[in-house]
N, C-alpha and C. Protein backbone atom coordinates (compact mmCIF):
# COMPACT_ATOMS: atom_id res chain seq x y z
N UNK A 1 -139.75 126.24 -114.28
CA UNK A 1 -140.23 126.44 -112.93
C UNK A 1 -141.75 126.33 -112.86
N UNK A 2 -142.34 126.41 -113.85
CA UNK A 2 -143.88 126.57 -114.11
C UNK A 2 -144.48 124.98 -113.82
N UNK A 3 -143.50 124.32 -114.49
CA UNK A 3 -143.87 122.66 -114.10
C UNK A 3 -144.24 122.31 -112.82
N UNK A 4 -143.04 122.76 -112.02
CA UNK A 4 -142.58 122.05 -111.05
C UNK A 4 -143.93 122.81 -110.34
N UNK A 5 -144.48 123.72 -109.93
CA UNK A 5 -145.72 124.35 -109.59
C UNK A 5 -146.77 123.32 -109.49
N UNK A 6 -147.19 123.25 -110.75
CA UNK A 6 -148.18 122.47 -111.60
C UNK A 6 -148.02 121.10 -110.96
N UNK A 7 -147.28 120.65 -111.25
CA UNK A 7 -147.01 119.04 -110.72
C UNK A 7 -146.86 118.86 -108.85
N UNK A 8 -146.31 120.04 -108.78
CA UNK A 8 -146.71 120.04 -106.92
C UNK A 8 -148.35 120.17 -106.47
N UNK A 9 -148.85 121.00 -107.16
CA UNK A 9 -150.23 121.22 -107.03
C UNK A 9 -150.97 119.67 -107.34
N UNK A 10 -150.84 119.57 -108.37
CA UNK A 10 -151.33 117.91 -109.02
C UNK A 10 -151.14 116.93 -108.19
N UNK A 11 -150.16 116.84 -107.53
CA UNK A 11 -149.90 115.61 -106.56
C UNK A 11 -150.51 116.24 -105.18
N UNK A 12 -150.77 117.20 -105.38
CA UNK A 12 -151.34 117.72 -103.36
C UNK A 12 -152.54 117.08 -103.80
N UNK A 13 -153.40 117.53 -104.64
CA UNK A 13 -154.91 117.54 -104.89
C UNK A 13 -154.92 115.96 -104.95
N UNK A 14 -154.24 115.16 -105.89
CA UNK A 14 -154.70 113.67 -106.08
C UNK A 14 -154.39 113.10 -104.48
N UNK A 15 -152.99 113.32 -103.94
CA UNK A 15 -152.80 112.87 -102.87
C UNK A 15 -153.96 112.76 -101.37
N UNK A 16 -154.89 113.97 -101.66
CA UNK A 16 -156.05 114.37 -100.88
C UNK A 16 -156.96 113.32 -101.08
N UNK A 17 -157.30 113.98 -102.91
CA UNK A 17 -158.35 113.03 -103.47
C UNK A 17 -158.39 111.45 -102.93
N UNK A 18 -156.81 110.77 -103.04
CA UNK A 18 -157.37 109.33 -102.57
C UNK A 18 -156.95 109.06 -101.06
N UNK A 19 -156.47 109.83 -100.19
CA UNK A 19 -156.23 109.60 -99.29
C UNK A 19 -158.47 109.65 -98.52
N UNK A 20 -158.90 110.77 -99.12
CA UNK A 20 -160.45 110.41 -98.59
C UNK A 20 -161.49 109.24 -99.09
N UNK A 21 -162.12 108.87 -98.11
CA UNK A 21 -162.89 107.78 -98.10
C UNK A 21 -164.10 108.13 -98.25
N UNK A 22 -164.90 106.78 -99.00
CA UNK A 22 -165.95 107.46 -99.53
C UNK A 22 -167.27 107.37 -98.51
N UNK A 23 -166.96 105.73 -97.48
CA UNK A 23 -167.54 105.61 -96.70
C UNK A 23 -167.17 106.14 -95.51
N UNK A 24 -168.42 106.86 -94.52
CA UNK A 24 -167.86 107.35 -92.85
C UNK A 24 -167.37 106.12 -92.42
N UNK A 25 -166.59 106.68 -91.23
CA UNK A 25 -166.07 104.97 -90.24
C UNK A 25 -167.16 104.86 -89.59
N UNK A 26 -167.13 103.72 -89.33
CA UNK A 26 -168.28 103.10 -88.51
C UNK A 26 -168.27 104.26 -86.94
N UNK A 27 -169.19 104.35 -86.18
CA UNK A 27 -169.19 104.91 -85.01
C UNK A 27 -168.07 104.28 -84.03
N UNK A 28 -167.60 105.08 -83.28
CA UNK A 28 -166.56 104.34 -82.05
C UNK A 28 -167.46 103.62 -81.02
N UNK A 29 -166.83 102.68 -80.65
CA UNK A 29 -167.63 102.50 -79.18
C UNK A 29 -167.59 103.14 -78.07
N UNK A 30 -168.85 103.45 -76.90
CA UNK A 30 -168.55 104.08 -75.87
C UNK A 30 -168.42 103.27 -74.68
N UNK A 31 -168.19 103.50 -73.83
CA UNK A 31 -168.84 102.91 -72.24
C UNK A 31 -170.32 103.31 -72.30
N UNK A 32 -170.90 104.12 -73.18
CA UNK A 32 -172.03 103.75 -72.57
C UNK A 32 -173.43 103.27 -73.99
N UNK A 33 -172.37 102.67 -74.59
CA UNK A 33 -173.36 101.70 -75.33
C UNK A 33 -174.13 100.67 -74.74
N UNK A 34 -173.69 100.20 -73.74
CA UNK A 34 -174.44 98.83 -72.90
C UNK A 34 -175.92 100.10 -72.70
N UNK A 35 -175.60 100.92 -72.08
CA UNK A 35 -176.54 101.84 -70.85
C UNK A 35 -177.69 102.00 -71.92
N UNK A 36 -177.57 102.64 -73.12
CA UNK A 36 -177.99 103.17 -74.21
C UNK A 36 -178.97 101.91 -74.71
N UNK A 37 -178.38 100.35 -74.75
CA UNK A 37 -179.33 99.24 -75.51
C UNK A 37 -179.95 99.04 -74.71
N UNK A 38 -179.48 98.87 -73.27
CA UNK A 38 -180.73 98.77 -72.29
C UNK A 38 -181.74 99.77 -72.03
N UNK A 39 -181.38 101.17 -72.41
CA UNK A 39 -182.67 102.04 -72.58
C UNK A 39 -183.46 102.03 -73.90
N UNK A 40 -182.60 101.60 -74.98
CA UNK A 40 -183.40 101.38 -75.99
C UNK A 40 -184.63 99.93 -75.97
N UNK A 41 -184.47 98.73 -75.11
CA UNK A 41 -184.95 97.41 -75.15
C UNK A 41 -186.22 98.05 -73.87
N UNK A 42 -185.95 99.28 -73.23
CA UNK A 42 -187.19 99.21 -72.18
C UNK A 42 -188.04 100.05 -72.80
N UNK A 43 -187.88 100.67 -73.99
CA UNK A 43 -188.45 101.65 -74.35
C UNK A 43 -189.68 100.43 -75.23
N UNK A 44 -188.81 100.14 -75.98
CA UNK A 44 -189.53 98.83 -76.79
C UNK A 44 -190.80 98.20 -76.28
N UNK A 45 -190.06 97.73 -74.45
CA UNK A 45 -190.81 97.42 -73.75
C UNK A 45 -192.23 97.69 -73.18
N UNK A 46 -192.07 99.09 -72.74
CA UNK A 46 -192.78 99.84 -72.38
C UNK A 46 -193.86 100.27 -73.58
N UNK A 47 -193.31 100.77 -74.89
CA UNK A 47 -194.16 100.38 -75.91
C UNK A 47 -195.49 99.00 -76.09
N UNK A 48 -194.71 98.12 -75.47
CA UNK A 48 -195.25 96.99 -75.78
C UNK A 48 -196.34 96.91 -74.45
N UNK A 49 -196.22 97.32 -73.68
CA UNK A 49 -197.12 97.59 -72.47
C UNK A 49 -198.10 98.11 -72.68
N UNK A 50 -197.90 99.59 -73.05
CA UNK A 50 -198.93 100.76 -73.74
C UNK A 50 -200.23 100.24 -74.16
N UNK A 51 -199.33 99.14 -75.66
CA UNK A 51 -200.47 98.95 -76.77
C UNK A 51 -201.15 97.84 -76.50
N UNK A 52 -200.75 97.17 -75.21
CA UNK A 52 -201.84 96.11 -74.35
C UNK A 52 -202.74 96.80 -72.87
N UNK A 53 -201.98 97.72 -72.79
CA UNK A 53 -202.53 98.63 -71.86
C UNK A 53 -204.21 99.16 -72.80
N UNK A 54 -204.08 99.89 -73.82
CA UNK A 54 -204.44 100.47 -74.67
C UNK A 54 -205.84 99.45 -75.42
N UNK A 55 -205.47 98.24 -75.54
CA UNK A 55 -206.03 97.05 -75.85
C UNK A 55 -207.51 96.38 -74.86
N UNK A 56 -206.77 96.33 -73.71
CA UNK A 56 -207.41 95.97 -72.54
C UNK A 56 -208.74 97.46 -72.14
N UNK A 57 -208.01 98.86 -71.75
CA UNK A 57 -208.63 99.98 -71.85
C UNK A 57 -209.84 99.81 -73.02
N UNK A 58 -210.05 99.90 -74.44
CA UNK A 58 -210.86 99.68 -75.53
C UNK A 58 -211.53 98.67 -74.70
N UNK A 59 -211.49 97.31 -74.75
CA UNK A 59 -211.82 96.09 -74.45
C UNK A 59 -213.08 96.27 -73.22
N UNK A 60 -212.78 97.09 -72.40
CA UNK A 60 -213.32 97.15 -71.10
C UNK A 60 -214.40 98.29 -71.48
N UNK A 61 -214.00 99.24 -72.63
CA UNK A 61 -215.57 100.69 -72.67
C UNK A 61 -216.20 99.29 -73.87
N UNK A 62 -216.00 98.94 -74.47
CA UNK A 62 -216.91 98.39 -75.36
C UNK A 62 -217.40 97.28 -74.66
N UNK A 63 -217.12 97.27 -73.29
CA UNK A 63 -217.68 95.72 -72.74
C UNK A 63 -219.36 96.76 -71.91
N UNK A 64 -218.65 97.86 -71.62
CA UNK A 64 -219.02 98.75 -71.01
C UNK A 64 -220.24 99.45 -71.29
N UNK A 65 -220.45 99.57 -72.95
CA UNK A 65 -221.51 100.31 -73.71
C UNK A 65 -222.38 98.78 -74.04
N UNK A 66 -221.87 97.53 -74.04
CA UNK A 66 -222.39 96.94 -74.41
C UNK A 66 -222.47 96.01 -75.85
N UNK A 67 -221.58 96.40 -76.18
CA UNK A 67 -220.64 95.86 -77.81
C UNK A 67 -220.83 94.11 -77.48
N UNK A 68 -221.43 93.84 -78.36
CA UNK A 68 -221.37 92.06 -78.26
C UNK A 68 -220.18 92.04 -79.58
N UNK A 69 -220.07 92.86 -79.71
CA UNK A 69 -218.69 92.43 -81.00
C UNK A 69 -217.38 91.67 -80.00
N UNK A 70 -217.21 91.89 -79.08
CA UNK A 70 -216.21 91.20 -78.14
C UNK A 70 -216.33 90.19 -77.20
């Protein structure tokens, strides 16, 4: 009877062991993945505004003090 224990236990644990994966599943998709890339591409955007915003701003005090470097 001691076997039959042992060998039930043995097959629960391996049965676990390979039934888990080593990699996560990929994410599900939502409905609101579209919503999400288009807030991620304006953010980008808007980034990209900033650091010409930011560009132009510099550009204009050093025109300002007199900087012939520009």
């Amino acid at each position: 009877m001691g076997y039959v224990k042992c060998w039930t236990a043995a097959f629960a644990v391996l049965f676990i062991a390979s039934c888990s994966s080593q990699d996560p599943p990929p994410p599900a998709k939502t409905v609101f993945d579209p919503l999400t890339q288009q807030m991620d591409k304006a953010r980008e955007v808007q980034k990209t505004v900033d650091e010409g915003a930011e560009k132009n701003r510099k550009a204009i005090d050093d025109q300002e003090r007199g900087d012939p470097s520009r």
